[in-house]
PDB file of N, CA and C in Angstrom:
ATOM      1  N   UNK A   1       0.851  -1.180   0.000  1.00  0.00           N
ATOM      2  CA  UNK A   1       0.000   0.000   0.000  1.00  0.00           C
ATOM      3  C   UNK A   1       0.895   1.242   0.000  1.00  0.00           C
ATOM      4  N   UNK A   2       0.657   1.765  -1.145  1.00  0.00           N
ATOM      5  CA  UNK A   2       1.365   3.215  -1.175  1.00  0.00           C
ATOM      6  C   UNK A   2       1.223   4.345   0.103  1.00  0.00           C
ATOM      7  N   UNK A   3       1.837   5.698   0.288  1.00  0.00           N
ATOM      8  CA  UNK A   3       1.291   6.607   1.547  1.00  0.00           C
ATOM      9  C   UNK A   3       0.018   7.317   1.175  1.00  0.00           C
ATOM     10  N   UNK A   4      -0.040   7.284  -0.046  1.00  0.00           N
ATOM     11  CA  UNK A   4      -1.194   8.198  -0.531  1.00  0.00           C
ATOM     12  C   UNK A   4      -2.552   7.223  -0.801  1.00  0.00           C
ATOM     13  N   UNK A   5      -2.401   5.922  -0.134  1.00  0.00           N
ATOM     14  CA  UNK A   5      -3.411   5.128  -0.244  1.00  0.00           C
ATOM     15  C   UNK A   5      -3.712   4.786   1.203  1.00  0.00           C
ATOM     16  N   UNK A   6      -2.927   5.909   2.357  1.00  0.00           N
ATOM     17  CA  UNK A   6      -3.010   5.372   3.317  1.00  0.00           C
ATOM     18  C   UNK A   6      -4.008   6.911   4.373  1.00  0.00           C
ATOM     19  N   UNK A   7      -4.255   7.475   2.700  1.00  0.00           N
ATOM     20  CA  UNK A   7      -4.552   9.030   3.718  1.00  0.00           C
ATOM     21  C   UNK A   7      -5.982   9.411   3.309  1.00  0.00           C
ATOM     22  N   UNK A   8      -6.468   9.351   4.483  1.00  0.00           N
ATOM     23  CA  UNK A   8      -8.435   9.641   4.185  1.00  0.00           C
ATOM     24  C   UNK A   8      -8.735  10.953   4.080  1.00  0.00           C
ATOM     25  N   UNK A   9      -9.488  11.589   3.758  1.00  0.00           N
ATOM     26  CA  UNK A   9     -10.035  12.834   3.954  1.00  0.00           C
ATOM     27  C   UNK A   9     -11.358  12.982   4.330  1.00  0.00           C
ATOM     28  N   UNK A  10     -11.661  14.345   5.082  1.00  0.00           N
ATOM     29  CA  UNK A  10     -13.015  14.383   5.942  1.00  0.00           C
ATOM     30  C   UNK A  10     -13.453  15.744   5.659  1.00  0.00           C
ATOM     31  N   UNK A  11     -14.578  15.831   5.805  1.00  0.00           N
ATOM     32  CA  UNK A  11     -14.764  17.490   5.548  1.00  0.00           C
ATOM     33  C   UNK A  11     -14.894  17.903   7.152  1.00  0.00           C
ATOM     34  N   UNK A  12     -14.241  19.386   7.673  1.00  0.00           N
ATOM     35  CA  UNK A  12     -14.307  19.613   8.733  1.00  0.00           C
ATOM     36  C   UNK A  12     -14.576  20.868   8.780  1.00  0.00           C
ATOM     37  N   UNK A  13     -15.474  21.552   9.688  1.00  0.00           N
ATOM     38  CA  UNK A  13     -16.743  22.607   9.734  1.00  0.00           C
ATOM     39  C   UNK A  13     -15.400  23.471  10.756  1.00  0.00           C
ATOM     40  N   UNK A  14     -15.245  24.611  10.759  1.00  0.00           N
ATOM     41  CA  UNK A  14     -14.907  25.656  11.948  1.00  0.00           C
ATOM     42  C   UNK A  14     -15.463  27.014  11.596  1.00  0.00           C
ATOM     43  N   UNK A  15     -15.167  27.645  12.801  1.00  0.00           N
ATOM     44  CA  UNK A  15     -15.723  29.273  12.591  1.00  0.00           C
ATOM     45  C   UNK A  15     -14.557  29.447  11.681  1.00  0.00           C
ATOM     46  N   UNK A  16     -15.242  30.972  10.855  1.00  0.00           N
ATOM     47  CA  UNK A  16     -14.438  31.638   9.403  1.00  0.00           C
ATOM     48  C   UNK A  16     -13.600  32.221  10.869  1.00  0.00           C
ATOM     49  N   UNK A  17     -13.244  33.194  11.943  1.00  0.00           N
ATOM     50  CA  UNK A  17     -12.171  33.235  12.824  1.00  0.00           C
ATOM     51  C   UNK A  17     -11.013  32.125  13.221  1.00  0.00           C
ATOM     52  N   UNK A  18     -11.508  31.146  13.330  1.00  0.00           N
ATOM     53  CA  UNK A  18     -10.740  29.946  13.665  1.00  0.00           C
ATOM     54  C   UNK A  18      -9.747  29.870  12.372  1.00  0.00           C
ATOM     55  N   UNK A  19     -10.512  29.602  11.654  1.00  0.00           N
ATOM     56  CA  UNK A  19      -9.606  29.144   9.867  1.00  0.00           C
ATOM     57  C   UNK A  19      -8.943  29.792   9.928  1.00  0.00           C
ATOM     58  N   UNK A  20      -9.119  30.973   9.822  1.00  0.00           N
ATOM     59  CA  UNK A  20      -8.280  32.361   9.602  1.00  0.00           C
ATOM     60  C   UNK A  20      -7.324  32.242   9.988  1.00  0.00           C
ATOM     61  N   UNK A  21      -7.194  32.217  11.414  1.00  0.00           N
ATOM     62  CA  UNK A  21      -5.831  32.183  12.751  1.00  0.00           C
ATOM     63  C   UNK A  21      -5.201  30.693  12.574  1.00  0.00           C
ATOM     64  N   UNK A  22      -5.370  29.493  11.449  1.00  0.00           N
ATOM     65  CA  UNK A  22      -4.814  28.606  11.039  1.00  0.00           C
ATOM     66  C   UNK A  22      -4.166  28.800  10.233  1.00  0.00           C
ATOM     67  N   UNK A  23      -5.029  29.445   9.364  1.00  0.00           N
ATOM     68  CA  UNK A  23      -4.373  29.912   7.725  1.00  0.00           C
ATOM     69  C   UNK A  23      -3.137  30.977   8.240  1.00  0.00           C
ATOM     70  N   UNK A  24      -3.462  31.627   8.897  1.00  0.00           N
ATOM     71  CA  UNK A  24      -2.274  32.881   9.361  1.00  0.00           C
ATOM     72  C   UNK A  24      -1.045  32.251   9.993  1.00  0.00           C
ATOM     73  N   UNK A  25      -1.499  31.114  11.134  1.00  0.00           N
ATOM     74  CA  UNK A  25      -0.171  30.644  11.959  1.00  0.00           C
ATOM     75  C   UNK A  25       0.676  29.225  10.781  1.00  0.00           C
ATOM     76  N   UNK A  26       0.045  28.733  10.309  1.00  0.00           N
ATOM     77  CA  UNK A  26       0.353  27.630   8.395  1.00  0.00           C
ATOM     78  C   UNK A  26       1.506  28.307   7.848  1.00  0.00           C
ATOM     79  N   UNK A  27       0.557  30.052   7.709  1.00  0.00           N
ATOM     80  CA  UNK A  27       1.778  30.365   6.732  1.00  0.00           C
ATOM     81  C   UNK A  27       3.018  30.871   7.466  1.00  0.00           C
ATOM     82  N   UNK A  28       2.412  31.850   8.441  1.00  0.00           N
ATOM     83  CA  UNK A  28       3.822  31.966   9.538  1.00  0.00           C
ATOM     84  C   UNK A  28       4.774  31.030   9.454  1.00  0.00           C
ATOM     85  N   UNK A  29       4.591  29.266   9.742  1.00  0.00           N
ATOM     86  CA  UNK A  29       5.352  28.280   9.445  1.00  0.00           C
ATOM     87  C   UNK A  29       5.660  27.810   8.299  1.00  0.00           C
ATOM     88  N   UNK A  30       5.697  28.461   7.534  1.00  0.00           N
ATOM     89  CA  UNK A  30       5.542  28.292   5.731  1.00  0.00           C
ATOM     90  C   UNK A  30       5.096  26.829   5.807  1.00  0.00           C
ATOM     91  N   UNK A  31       4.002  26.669   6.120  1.00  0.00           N
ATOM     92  CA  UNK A  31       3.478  25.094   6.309  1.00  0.00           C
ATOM     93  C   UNK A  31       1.894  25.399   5.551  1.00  0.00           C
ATOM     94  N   UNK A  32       1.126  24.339   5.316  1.00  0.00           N
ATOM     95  CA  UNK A  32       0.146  24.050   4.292  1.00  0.00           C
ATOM     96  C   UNK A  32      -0.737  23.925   6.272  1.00  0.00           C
ATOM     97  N   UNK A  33      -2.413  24.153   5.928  1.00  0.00           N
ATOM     98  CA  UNK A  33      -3.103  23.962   6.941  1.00  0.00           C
ATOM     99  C   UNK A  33      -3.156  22.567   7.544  1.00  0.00           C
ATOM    100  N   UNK A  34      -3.475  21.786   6.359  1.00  0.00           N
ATOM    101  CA  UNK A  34      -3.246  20.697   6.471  1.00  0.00           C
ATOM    102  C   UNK A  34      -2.205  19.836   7.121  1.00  0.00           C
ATOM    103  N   UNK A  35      -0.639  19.729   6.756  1.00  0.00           N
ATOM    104  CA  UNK A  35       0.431  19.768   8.042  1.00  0.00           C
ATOM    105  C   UNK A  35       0.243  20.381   8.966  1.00  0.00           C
ATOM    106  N   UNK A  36      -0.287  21.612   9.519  1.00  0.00           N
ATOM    107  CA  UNK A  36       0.002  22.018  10.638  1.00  0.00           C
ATOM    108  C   UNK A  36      -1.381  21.156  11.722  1.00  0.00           C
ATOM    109  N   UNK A  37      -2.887  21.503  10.953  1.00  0.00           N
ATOM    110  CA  UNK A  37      -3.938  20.532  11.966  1.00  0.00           C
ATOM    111  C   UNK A  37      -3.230  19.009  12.037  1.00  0.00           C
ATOM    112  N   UNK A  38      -3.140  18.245  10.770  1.00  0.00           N
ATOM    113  CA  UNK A  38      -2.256  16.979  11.274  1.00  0.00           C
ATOM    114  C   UNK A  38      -1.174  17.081  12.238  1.00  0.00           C
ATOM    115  N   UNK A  39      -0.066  18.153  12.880  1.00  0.00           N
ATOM    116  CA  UNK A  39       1.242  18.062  13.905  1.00  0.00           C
ATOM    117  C   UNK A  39       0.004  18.660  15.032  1.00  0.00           C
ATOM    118  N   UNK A  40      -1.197  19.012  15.407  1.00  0.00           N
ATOM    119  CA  UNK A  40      -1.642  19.507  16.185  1.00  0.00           C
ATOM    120  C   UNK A  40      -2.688  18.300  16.699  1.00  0.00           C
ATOM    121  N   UNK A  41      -2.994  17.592  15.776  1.00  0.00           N
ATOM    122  CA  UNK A  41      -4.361  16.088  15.962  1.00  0.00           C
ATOM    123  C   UNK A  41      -3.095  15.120  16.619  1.00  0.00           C
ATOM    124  N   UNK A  42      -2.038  14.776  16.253  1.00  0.00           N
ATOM    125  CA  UNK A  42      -0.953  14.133  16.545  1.00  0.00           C
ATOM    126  C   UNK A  42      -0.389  14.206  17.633  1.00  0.00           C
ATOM    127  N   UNK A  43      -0.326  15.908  18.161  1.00  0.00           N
ATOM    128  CA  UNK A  43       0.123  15.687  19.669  1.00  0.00           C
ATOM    129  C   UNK A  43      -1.070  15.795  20.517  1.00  0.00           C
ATOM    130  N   UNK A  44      -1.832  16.103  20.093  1.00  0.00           N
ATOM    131  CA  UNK A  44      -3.202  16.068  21.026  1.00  0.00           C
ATOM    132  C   UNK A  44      -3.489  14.696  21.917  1.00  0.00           C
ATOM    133  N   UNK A  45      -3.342  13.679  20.444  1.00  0.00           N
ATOM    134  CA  UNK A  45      -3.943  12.255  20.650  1.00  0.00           C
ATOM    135  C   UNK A  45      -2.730  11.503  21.368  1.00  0.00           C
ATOM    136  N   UNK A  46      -1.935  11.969  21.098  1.00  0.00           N
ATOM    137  CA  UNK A  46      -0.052  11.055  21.604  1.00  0.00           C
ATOM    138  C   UNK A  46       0.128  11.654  23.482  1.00  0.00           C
ATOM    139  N   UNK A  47      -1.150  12.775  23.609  1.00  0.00           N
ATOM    140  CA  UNK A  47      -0.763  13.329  25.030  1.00  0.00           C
ATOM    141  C   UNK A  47       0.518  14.473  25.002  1.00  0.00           C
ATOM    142  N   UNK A  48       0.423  14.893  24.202  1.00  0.00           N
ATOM    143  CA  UNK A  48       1.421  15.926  23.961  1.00  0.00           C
ATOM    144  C   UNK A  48       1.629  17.335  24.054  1.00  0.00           C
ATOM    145  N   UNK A  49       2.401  18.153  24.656  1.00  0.00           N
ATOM    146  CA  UNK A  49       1.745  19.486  24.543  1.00  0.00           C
ATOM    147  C   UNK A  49       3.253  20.268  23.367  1.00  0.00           C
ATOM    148  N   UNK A  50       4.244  19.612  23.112  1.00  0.00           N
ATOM    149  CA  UNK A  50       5.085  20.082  22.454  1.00  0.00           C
ATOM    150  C   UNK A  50       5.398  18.877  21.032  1.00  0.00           C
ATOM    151  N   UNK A  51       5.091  19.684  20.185  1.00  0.00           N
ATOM    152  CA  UNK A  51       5.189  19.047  18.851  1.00  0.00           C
ATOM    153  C   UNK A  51       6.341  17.855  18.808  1.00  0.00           C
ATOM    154  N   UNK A  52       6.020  16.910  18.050  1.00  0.00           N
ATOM    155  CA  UNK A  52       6.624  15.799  17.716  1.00  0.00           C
ATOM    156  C   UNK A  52       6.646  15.732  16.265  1.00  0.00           C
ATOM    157  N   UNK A  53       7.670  16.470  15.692  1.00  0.00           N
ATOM    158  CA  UNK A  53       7.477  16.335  13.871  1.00  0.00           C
ATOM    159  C   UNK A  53       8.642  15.176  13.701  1.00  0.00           C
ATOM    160  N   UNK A  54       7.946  14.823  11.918  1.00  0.00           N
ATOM    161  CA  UNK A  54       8.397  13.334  11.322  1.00  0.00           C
ATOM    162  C   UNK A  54      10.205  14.933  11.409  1.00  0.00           C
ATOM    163  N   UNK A  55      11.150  13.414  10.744  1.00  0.00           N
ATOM    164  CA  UNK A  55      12.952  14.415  10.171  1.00  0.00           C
ATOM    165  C   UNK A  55      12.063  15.187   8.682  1.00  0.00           C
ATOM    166  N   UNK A  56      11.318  14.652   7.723  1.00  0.00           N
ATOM    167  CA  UNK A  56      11.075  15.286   7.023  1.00  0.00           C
ATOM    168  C   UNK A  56      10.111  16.947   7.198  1.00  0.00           C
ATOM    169  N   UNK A  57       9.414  16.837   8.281  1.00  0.00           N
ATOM    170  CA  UNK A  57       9.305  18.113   8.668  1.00  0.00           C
ATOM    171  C   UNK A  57      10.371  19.311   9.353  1.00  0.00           C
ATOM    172  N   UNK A  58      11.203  18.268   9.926  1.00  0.00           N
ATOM    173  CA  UNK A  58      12.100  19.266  10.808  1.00  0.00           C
ATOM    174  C   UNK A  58      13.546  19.828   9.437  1.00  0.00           C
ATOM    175  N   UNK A  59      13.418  19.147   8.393  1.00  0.00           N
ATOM    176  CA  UNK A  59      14.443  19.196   7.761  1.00  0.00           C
ATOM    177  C   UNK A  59      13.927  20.078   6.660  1.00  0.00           C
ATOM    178  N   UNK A  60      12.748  19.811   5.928  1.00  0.00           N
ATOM    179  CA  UNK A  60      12.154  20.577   4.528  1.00  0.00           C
ATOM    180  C   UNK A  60      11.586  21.685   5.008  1.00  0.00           C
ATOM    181  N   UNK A  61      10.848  21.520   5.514  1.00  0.00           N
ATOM    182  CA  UNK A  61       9.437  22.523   5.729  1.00  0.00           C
ATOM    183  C   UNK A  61      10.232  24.234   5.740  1.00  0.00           C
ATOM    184  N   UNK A  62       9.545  24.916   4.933  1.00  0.00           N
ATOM    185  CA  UNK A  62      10.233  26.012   5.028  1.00  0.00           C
ATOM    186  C   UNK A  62      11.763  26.148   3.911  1.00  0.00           C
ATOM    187  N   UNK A  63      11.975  25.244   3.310  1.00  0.00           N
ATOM    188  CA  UNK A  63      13.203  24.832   2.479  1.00  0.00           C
ATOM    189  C   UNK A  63      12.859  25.744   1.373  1.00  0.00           C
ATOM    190  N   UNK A  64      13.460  26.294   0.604  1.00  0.00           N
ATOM    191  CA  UNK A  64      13.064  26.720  -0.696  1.00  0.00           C
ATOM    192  C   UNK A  64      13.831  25.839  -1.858  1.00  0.00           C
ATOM    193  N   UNK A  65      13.566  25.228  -2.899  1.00  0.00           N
ATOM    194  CA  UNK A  65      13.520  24.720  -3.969  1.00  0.00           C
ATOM    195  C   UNK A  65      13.782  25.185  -5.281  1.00  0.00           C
ATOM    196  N   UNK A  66      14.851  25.152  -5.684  1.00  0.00           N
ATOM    197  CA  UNK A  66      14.709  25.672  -7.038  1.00  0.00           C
ATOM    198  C   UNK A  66      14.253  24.874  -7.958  1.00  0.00           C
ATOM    199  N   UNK A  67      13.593  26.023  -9.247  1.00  0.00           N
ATOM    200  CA  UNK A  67      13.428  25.034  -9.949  1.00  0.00           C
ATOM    201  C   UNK A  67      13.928  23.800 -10.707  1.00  0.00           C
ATOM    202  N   UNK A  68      15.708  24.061 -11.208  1.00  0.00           N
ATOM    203  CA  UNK A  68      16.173  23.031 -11.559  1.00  0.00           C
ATOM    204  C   UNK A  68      16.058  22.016 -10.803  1.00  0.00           C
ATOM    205  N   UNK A  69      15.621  21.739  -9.799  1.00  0.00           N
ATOM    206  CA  UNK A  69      15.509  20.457  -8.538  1.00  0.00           C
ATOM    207  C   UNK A  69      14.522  19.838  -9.025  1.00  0.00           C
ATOM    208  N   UNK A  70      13.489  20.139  -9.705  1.00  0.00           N
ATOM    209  CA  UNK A  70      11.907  18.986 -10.084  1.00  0.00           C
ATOM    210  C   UNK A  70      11.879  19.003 -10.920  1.00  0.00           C
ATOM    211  N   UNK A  71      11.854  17.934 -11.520  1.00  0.00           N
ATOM    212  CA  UNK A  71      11.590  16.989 -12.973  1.00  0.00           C
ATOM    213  C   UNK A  71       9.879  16.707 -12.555  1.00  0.00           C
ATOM    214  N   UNK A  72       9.445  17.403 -13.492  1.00  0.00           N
ATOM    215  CA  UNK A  72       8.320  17.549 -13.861  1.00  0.00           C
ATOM    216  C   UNK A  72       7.631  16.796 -14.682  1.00  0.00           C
ATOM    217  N   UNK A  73       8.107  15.901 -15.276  1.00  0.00           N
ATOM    218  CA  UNK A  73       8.188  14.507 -16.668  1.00  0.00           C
ATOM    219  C   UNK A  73       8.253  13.278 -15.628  1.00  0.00           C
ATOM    220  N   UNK A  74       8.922  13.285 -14.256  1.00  0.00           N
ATOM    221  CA  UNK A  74       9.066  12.087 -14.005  1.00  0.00           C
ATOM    222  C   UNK A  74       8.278  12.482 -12.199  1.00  0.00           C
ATOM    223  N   UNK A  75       7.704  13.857 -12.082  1.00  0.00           N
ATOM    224  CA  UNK A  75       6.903  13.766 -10.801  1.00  0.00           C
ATOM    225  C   UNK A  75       7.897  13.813  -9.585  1.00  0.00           C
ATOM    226  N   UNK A  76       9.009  14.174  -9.800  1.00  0.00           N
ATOM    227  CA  UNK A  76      10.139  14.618  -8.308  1.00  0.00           C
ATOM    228  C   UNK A  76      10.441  15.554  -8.132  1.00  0.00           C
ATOM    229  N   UNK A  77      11.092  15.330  -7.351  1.00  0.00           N
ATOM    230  CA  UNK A  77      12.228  16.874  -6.756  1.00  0.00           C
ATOM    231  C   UNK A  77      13.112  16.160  -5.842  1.00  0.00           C
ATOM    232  N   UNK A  78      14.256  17.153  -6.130  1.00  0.00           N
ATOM    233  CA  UNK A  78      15.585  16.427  -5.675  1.00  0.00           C
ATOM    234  C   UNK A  78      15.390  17.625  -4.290  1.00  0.00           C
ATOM    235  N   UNK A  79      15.607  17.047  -2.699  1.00  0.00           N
ATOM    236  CA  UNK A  79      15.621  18.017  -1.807  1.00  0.00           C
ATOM    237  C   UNK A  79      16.829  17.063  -1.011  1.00  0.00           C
ATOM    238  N   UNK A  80      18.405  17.958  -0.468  1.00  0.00           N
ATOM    239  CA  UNK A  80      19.117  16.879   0.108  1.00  0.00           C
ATOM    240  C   UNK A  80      19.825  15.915  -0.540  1.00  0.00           C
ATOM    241  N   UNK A  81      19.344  15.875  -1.441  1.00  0.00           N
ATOM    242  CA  UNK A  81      20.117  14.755  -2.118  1.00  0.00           C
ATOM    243  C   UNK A  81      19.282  13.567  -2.358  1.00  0.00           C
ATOM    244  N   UNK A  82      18.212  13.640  -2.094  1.00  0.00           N
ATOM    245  CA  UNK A  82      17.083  13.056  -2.087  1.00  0.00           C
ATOM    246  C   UNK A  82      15.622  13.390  -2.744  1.00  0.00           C
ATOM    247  N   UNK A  83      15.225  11.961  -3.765  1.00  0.00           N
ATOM    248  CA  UNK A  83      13.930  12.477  -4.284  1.00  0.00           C
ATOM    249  C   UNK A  83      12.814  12.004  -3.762  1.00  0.00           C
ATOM    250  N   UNK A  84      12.017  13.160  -3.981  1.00  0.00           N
ATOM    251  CA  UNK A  84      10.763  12.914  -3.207  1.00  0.00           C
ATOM    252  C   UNK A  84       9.279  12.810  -4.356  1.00  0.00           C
ATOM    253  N   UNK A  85       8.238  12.071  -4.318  1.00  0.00           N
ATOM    254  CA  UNK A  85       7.157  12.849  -5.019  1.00  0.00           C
ATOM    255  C   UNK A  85       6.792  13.914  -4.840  1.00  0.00           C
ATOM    256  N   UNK A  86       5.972  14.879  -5.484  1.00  0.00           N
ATOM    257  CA  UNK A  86       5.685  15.905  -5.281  1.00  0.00           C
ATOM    258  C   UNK A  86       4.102  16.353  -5.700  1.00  0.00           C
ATOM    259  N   UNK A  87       3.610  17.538  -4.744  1.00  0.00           N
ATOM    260  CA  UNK A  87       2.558  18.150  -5.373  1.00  0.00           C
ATOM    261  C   UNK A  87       2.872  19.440  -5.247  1.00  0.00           C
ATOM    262  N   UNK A  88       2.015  19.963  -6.150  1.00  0.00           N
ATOM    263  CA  UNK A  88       2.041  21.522  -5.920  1.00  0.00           C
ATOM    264  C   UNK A  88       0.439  22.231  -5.313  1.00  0.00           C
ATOM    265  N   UNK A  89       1.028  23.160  -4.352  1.00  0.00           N
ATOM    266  CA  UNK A  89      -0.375  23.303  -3.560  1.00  0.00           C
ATOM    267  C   UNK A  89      -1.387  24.159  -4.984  1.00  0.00           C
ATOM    268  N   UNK A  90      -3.214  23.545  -4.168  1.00  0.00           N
ATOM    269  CA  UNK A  90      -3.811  24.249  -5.120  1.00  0.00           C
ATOM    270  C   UNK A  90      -3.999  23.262  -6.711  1.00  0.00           C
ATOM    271  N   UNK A  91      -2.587  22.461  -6.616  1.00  0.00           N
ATOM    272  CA  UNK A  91      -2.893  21.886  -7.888  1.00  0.00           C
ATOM    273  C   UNK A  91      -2.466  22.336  -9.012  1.00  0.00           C
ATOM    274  N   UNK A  92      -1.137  23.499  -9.113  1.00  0.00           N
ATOM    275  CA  UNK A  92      -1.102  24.404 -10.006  1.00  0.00           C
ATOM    276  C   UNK A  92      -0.065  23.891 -10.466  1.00  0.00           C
ATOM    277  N   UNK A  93      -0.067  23.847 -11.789  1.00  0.00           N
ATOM    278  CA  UNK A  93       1.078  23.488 -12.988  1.00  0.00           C
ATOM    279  C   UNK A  93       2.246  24.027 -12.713  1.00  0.00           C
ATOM    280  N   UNK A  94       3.470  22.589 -13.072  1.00  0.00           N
ATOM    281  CA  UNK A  94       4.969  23.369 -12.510  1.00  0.00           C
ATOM    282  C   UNK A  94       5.247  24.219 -13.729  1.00  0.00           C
ATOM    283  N   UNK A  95       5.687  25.511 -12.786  1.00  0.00           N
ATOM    284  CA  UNK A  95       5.732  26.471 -14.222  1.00  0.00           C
ATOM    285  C   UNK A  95       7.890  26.753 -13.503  1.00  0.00           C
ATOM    286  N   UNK A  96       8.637  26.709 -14.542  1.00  0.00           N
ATOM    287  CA  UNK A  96      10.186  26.546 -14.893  1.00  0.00           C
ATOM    288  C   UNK A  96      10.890  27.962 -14.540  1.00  0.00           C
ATOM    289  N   UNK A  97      10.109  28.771 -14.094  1.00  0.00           N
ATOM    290  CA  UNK A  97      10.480  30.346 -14.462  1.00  0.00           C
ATOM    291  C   UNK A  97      10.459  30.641 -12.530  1.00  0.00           C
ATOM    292  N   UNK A  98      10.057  30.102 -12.036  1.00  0.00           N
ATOM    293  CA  UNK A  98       9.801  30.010 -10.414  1.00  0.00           C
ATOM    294  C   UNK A  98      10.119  29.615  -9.766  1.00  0.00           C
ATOM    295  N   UNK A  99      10.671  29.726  -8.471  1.00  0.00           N
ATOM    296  CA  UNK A  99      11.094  28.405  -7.534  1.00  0.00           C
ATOM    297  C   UNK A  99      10.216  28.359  -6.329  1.00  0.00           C
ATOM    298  N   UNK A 100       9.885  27.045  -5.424  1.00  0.00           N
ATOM    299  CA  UNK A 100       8.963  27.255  -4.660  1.00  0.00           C
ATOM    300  C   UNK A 100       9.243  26.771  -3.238  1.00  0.00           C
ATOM    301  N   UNK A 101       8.601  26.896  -2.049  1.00  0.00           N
ATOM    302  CA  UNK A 101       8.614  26.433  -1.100  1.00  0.00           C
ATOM    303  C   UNK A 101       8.355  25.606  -0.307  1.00  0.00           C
ATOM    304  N   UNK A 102       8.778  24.296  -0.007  1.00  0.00           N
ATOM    305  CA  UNK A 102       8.123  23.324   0.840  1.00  0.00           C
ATOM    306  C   UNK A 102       7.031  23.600   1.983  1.00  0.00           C
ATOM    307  N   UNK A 103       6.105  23.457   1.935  1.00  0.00           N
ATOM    308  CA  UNK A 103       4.998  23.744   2.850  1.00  0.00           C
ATOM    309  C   UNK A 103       4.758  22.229   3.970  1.00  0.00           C
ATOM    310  N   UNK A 104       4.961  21.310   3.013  1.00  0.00           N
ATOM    311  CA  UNK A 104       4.248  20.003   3.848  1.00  0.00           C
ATOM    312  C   UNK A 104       5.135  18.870   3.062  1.00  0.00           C
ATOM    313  N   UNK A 105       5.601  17.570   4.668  1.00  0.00           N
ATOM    314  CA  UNK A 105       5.911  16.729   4.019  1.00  0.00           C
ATOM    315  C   UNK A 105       4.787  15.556   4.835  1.00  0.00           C
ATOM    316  N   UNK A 106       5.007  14.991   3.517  1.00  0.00           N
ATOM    317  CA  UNK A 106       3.818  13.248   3.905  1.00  0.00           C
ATOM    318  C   UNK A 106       4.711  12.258   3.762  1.00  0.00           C
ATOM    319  N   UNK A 107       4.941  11.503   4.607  1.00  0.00           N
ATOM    320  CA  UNK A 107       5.728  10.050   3.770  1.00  0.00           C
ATOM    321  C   UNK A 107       6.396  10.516   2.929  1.00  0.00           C
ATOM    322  N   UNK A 108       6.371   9.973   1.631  1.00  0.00           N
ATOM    323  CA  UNK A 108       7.787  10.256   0.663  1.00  0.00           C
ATOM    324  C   UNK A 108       7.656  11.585  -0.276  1.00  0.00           C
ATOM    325  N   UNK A 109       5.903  12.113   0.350  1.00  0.00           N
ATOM    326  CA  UNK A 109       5.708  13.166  -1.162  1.00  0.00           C
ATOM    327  C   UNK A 109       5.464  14.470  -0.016  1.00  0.00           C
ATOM    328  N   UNK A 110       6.094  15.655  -0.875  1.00  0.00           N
ATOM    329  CA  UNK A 110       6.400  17.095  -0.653  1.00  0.00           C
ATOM    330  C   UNK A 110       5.202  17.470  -1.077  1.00  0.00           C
ATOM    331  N   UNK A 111       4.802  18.604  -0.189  1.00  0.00           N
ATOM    332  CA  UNK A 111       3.737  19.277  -1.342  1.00  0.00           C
ATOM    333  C   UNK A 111       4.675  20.924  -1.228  1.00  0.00           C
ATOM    334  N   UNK A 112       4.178  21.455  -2.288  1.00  0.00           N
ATOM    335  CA  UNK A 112       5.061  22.701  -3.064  1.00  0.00           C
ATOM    336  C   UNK A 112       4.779  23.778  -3.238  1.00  0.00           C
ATOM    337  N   UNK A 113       4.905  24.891  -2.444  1.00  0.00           N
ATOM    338  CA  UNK A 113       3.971  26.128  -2.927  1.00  0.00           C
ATOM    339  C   UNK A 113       5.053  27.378  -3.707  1.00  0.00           C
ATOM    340  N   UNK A 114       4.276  27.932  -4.938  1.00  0.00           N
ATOM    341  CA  UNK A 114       5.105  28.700  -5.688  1.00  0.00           C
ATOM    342  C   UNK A 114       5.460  29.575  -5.031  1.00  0.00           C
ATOM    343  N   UNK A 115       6.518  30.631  -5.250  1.00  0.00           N
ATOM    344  CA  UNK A 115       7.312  31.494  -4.187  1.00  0.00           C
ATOM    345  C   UNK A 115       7.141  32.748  -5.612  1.00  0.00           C
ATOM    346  N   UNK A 116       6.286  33.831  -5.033  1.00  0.00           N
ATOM    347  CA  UNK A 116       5.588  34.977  -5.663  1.00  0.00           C
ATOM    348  C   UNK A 116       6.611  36.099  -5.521  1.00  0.00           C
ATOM    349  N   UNK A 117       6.996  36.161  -6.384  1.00  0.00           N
ATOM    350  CA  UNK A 117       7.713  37.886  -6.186  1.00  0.00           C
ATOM    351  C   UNK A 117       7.065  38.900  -5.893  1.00  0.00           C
TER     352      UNK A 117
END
């Protein structure tokens, strides 16, 4: 079973205040909402009051990426010396002219957000 066959999704209701102050403290951590409620459901449930991130969070997250690093034909990126799958947040086409920022790591795949001048 692949990691991406190992990850469910749910729809989850909060106040438009709540989101907000997620979306705001996400990007503060140049992190995706998604990584940050998953490192927050994780120490909740583990009894935790101080984060427990995977090495791939403590090492990428926040990394910037150039573009020569992702092969876009074969779905990687070289981070470390190491390839990873990849997404790009949003879903947005790798465009060659940009380089972007690690927001979130899962198991073996990065997700990627473009870095806006």
């Amino acid at each position: 079973m692949s990691p991406v066959d190992d990850i469910a999704t749910f729809l989850l209701r909060l106040p438009k205040e709540l989101k907000v102050r997620l979306e705001a403290k996400a990007k503060e951590q140049n992190r995706s909402v998604n990584s940050l409620l998953q490192t927050i459901i994780e120490d909740f449930l583990n009894g935790k009051r101080q984060s427990t991130v995977s090495l791939e969070n403590r090492q990428f997250i926040g990394q910037v990426v150039e573009n020569r690093q992702i092969d876009p034909d074969n779905g990687l990126v070289q981070v470390n010396g190491i390839y990873y799958r990849y997404l790009i947040e949003s879903n947005l086409e790798f465009d060659s002219k940009i380089n972007y920022i690690v927001i979130e790591a899962n198991g073996n795949i990065l997700t990627l957000r473009p870095m806006v001048h």
